[in-house]
C-alpha atoms as a PDB file:
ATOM      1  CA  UNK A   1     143.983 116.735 117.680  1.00  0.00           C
ATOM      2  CA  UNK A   2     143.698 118.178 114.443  1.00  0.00           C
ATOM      3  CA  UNK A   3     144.013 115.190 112.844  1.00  0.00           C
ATOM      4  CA  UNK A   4     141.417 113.571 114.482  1.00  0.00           C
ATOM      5  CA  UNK A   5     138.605 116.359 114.001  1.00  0.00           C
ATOM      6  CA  UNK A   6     139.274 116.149 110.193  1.00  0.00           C
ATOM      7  CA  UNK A   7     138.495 112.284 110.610  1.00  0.00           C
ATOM      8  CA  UNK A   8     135.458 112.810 112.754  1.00  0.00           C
ATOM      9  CA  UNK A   9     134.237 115.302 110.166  1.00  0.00           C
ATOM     10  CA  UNK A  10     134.754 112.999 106.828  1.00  0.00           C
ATOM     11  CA  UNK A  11     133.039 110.686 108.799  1.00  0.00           C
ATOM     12  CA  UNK A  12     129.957 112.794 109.728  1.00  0.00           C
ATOM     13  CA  UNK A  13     130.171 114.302 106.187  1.00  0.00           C
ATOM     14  CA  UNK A  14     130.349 110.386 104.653  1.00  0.00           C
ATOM     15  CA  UNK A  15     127.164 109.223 107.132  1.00  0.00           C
ATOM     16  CA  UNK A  16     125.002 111.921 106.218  1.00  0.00           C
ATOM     17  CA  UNK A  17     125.691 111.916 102.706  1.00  0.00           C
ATOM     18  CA  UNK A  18     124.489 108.475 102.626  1.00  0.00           C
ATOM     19  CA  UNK A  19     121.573 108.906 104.758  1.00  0.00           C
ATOM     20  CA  UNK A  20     120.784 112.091 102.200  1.00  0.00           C
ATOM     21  CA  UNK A  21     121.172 109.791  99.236  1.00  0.00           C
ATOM     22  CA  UNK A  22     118.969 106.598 100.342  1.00  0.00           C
ATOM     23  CA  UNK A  23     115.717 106.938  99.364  1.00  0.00           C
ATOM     24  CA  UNK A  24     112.799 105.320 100.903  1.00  0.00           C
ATOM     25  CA  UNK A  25     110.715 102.744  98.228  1.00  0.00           C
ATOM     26  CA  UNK A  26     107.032 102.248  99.015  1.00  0.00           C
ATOM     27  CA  UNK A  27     105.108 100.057  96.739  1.00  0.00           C
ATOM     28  CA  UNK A  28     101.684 100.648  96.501  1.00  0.00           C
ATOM     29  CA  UNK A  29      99.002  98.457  96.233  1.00  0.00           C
ATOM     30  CA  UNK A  30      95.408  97.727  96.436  1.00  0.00           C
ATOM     31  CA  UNK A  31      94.512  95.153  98.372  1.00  0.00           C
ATOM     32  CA  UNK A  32      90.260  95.877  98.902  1.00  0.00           C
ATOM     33  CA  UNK A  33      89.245  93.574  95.737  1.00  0.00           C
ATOM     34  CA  UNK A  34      89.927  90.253  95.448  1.00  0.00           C
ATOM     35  CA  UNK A  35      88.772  88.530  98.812  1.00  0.00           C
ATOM     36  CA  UNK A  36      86.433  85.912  99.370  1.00  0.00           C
ATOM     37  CA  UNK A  37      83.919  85.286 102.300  1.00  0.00           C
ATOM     38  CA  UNK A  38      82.762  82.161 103.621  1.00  0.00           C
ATOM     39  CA  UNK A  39      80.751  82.282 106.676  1.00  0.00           C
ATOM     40  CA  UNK A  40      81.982  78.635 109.447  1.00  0.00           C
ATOM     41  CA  UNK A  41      84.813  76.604 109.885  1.00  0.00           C
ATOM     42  CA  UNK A  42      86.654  75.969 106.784  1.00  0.00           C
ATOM     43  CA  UNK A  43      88.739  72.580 107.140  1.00  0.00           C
ATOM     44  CA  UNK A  44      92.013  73.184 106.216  1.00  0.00           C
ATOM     45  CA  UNK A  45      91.006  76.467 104.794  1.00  0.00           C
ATOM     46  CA  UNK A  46      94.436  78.332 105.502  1.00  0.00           C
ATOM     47  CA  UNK A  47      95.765  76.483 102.550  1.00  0.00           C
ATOM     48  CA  UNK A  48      96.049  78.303  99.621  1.00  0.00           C
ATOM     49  CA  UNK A  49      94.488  75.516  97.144  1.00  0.00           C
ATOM     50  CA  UNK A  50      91.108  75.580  99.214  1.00  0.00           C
ATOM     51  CA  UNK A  51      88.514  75.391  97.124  1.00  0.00           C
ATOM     52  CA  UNK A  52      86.189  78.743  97.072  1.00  0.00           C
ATOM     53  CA  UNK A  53      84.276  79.164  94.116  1.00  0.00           C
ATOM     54  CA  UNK A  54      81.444  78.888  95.899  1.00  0.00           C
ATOM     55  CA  UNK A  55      82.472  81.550  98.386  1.00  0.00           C
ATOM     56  CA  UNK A  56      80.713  84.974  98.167  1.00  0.00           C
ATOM     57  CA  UNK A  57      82.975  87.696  96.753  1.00  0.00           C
ATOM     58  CA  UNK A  58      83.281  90.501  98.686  1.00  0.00           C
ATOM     59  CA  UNK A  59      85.522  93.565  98.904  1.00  0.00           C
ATOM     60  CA  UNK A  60      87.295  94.838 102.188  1.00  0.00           C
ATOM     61  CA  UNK A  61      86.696  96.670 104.837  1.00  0.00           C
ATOM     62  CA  UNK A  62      84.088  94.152 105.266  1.00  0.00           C
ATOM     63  CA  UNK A  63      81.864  93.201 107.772  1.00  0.00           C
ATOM     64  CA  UNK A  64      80.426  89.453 107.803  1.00  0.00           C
ATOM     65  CA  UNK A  65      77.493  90.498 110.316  1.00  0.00           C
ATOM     66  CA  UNK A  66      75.735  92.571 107.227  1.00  0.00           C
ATOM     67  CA  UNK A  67      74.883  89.306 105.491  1.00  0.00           C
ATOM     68  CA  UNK A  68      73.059  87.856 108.849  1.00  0.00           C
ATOM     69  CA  UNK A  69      68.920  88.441 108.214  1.00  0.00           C
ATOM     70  CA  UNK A  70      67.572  91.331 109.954  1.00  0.00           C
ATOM     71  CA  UNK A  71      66.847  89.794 113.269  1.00  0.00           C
ATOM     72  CA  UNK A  72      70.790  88.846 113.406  1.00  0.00           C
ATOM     73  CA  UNK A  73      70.188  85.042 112.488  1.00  0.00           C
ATOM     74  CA  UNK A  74      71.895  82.805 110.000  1.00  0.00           C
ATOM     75  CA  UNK A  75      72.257  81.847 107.564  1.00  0.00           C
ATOM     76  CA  UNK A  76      74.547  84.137 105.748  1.00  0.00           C
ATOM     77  CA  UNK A  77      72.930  84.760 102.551  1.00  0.00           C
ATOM     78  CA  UNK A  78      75.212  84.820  99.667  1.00  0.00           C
END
């Protein structure tokens, strides 16, 4: 009985020193610059070699309705 306490408590003492010891690596990075906006159906425009040069650059959180005109119409003005 003794015997197996001792185990139970190496065991508890081995767990927890291991959860103690891991430490948690977060990698932080911006991800607001760098995006590009193009207003319509894009074919095959999941693909990373799409062509957007002509795309306006814009910066997230960002909200495509702000380049309709004022009455809420196309076209989205670059």
């Amino acid at each position: 009985m003794l015997l197996k306490k001792t185990y139970q408590a190496a065991a508890f003492a081995a767990v927890l020193s291991a959860t103690l010891s891991c430490q948690a690596q977060a990698i932080e990075k911006d991800i607001s610059q760098g995006w590009r906006f193009h207003a319509g159906d894009t074919p095959n425009g999941a693909q990373t070699d799409t062509p957007d040069s002509q795309w306006k650059t814009v910066a997230v959180p960002h909200d495509w309705a702000i380049m309709d005109r004022a009455d809420g119409q196309p076209p989205f003005e670059a």
